[in-house]
C-alpha atoms as a PDB file:
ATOM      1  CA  UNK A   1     122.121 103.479  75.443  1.00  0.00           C
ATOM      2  CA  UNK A   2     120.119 100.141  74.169  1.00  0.00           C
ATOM      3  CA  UNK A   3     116.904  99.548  75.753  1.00  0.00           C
ATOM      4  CA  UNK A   4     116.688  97.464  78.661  1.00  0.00           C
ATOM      5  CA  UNK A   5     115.941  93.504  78.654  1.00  0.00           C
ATOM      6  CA  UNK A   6     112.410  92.427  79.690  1.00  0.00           C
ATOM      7  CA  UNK A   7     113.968  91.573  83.343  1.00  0.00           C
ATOM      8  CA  UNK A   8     115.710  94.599  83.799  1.00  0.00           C
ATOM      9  CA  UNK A   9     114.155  95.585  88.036  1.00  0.00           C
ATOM     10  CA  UNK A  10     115.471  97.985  90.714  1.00  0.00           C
ATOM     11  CA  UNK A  11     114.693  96.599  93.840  1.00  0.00           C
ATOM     12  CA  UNK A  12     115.297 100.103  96.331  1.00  0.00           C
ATOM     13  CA  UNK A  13     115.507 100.022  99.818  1.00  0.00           C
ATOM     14  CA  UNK A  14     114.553 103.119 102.304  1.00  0.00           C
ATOM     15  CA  UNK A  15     115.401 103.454 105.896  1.00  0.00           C
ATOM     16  CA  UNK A  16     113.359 103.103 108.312  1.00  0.00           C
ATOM     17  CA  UNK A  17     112.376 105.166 111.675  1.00  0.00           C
ATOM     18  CA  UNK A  18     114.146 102.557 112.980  1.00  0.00           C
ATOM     19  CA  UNK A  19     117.095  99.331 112.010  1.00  0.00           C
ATOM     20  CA  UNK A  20     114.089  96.938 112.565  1.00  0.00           C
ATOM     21  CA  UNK A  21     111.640  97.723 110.203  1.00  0.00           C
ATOM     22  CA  UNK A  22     114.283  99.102 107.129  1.00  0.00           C
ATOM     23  CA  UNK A  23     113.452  95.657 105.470  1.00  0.00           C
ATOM     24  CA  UNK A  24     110.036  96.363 104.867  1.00  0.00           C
ATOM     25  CA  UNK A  25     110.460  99.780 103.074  1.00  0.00           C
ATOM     26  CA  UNK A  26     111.135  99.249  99.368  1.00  0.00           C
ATOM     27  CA  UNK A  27     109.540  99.833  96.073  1.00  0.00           C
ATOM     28  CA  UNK A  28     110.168  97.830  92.755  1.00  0.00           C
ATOM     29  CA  UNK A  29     111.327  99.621  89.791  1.00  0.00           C
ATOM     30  CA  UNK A  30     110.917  97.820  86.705  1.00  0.00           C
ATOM     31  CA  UNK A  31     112.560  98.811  82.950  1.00  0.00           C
ATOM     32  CA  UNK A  32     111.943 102.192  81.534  1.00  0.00           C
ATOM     33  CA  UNK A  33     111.305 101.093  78.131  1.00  0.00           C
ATOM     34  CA  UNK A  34     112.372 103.890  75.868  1.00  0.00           C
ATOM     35  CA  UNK A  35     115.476 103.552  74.230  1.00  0.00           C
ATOM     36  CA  UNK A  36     116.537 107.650  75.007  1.00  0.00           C
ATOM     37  CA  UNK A  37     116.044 107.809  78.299  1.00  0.00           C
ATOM     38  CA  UNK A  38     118.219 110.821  79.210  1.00  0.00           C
ATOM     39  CA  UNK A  39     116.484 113.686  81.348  1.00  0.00           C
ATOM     40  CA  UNK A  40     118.517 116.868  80.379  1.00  0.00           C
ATOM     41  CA  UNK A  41     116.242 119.191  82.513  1.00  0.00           C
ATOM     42  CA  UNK A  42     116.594 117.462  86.137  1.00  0.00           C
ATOM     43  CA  UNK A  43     119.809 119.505  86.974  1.00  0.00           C
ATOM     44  CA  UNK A  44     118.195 122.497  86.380  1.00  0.00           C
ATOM     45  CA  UNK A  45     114.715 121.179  87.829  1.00  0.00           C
ATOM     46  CA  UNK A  46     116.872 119.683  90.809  1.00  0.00           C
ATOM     47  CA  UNK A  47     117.997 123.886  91.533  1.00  0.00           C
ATOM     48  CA  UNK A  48     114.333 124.998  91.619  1.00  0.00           C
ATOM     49  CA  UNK A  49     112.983 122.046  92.895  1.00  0.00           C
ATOM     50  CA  UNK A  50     115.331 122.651  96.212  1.00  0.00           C
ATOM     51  CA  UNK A  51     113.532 125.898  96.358  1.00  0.00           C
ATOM     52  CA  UNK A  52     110.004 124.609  95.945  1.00  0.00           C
ATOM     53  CA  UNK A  53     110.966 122.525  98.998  1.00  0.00           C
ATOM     54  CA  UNK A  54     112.118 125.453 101.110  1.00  0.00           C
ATOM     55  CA  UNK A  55     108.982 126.909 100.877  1.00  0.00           C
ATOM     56  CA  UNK A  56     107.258 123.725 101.705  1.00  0.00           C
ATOM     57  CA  UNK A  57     105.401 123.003  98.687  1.00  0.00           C
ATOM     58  CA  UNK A  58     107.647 119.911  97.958  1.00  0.00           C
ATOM     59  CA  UNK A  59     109.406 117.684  99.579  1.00  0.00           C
ATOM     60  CA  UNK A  60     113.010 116.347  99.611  1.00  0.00           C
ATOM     61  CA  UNK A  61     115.309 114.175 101.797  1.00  0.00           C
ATOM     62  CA  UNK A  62     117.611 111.484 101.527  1.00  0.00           C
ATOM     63  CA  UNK A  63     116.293 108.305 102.643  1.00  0.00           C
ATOM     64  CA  UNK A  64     117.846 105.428 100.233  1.00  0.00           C
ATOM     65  CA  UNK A  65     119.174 102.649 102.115  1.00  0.00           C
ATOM     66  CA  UNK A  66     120.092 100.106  99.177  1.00  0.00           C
ATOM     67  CA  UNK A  67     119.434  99.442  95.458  1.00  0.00           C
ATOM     68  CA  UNK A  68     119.208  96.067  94.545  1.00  0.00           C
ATOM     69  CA  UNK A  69     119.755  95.727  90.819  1.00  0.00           C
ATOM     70  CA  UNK A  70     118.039  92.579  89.666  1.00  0.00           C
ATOM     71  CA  UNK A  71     117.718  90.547  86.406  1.00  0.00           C
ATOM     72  CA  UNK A  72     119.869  92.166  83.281  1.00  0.00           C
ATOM     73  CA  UNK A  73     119.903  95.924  85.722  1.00  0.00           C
ATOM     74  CA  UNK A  74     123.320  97.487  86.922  1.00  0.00           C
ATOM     75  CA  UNK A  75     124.615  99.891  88.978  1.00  0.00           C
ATOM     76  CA  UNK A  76     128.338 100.449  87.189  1.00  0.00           C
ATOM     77  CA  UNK A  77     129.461 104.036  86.207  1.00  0.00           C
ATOM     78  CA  UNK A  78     125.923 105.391  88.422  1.00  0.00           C
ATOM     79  CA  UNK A  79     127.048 107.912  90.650  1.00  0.00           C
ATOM     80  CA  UNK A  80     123.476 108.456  92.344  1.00  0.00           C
ATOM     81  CA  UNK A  81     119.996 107.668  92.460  1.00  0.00           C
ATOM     82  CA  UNK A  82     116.789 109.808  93.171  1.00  0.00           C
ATOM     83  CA  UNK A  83     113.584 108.579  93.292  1.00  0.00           C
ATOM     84  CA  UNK A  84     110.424 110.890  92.075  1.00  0.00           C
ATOM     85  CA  UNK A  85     106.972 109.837  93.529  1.00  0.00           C
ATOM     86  CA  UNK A  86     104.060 112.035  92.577  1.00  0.00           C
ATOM     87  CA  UNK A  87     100.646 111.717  93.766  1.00  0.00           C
ATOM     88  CA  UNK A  88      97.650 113.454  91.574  1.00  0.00           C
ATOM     89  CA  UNK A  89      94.147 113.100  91.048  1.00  0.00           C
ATOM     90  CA  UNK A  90      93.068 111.539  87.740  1.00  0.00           C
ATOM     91  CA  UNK A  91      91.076 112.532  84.693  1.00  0.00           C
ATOM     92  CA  UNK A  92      88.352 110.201  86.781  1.00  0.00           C
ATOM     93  CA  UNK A  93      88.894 111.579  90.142  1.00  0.00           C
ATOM     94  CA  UNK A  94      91.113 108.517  90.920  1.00  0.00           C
ATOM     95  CA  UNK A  95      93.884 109.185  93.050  1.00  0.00           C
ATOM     96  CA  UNK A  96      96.865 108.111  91.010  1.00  0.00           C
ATOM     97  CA  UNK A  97     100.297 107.521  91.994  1.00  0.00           C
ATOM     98  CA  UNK A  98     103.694 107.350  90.038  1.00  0.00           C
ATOM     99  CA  UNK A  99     107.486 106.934  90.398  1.00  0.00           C
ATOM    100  CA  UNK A 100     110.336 107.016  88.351  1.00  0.00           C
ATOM    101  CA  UNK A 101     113.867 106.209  89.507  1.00  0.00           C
ATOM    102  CA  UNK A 102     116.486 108.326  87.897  1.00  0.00           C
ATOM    103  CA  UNK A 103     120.313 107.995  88.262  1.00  0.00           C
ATOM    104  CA  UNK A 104     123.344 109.661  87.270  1.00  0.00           C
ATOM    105  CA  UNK A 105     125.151 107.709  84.751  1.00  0.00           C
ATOM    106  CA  UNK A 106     128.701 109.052  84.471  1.00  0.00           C
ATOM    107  CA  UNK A 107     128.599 109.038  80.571  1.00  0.00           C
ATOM    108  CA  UNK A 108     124.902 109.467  80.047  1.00  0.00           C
ATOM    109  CA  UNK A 109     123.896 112.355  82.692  1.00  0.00           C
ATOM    110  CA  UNK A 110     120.525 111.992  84.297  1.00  0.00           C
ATOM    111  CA  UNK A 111     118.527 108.694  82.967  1.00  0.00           C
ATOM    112  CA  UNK A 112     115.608 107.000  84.036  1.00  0.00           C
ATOM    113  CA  UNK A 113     116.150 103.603  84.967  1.00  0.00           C
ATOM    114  CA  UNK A 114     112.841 102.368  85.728  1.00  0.00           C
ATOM    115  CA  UNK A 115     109.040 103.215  86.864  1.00  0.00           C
ATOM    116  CA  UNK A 116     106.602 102.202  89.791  1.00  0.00           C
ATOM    117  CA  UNK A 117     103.732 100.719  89.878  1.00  0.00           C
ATOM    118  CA  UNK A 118     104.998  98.275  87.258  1.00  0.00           C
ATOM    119  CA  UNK A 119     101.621  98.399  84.165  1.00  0.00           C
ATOM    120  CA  UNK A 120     102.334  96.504  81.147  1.00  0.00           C
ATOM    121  CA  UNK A 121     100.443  98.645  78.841  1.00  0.00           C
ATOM    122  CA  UNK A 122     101.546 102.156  80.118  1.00  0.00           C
ATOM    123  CA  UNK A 123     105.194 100.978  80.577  1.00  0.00           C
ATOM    124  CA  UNK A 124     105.196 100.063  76.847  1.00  0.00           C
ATOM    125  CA  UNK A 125     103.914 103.716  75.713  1.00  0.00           C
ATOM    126  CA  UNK A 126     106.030 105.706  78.559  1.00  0.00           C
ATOM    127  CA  UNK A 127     107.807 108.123  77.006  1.00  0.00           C
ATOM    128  CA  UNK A 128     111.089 110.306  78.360  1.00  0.00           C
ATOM    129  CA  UNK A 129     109.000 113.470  77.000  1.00  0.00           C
ATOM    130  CA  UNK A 130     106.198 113.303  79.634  1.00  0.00           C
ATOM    131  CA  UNK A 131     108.493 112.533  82.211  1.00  0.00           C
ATOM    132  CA  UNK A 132     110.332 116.371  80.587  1.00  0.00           C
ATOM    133  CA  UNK A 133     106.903 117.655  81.158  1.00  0.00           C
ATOM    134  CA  UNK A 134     105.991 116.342  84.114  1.00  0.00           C
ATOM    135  CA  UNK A 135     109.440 117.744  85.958  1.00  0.00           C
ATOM    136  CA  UNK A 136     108.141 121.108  84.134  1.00  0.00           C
ATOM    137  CA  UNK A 137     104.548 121.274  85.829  1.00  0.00           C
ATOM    138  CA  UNK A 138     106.481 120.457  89.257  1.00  0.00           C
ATOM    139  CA  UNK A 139     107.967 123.591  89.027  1.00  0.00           C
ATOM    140  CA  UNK A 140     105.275 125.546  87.817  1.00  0.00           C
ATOM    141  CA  UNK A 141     102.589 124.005  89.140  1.00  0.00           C
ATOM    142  CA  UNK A 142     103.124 122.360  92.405  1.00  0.00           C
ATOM    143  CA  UNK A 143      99.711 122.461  93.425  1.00  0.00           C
ATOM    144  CA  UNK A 144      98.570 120.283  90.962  1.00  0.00           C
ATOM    145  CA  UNK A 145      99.758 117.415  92.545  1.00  0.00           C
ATOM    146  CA  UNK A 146      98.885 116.380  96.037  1.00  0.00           C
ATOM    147  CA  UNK A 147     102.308 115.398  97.065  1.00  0.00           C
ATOM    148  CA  UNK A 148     106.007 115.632  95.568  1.00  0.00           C
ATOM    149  CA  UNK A 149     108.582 113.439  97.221  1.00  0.00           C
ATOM    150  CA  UNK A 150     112.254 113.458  96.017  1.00  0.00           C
ATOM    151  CA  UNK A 151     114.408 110.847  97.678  1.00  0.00           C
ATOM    152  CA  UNK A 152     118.265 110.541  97.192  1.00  0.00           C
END
């Protein structure tokens, strides 16, 4: 798979409590700049992470409304999308937060399409390795972040 063009953005829509305030639930995913992008581990992380959230140390539910493909993005052969947000506390003892929107490509398996909060500098050093070890310290070490969310 090439790497994605500069305005490659994934525009995804949540639902709401209710019809009238859907609109305003959406984060921006923009290009996941590494040409491999292909998470081999998430459907075996998906069966423990299903676990993890059964004994309420992660959390899971299906919440996408709409994904809005924008610039040079696409949806064709995707069969589904999950969104990963992770909260954590920094080397500085800054709260960070992070996203990655992954789909399943119907030739390609699980990729990552694209990241939240959009930085230019981290975007361009992102790697699909860390996101490997990130899924890894979800499973064993779900305390280490302050909250999991994993929305299909």
């Amino acid at each position: 798979m090439k790497v994605p063009e500069q305005n490659t953005i994934y525009k995804v829509y949540f639902q709401g409590v209710s019809d009238e305030n859907s609109e305003n639930i959406s984060l921006t995913f923009f290009k996941f700049t590494q040409e491999q992008n292909n998470l081999d581990a998430f459907p075996s992380f998906l069966l423990e992470y299903n676990e993890l959230a059964r004994k309420k140390k992660v959390y899971s539910f299906a919440n996408i409304k709409e994904i809005l493909p924008l610039g040079n993005a696409s949806k064709k052969d995707i069969i589904q999308f999950y969104v990963l947000l992770l909260t954590f506390t920094g080397s500085n003892d800054k709260i960070k937060k992070k996203g990655i929107l992954i789909a399943n490509h119907k030739s390609n398996g699980f990729i990552i399409l694209g990241e939240w909060p959009y930085d230019p500098k981290k975007n361009e050093n992102s790697a699909t390795l860390e996101y490997n070890k990130i899924l890894s310290k979800i499973i064993k070490e779900p305390d280490f972040f302050t909250k999991v969310l994993l929305i299909n």
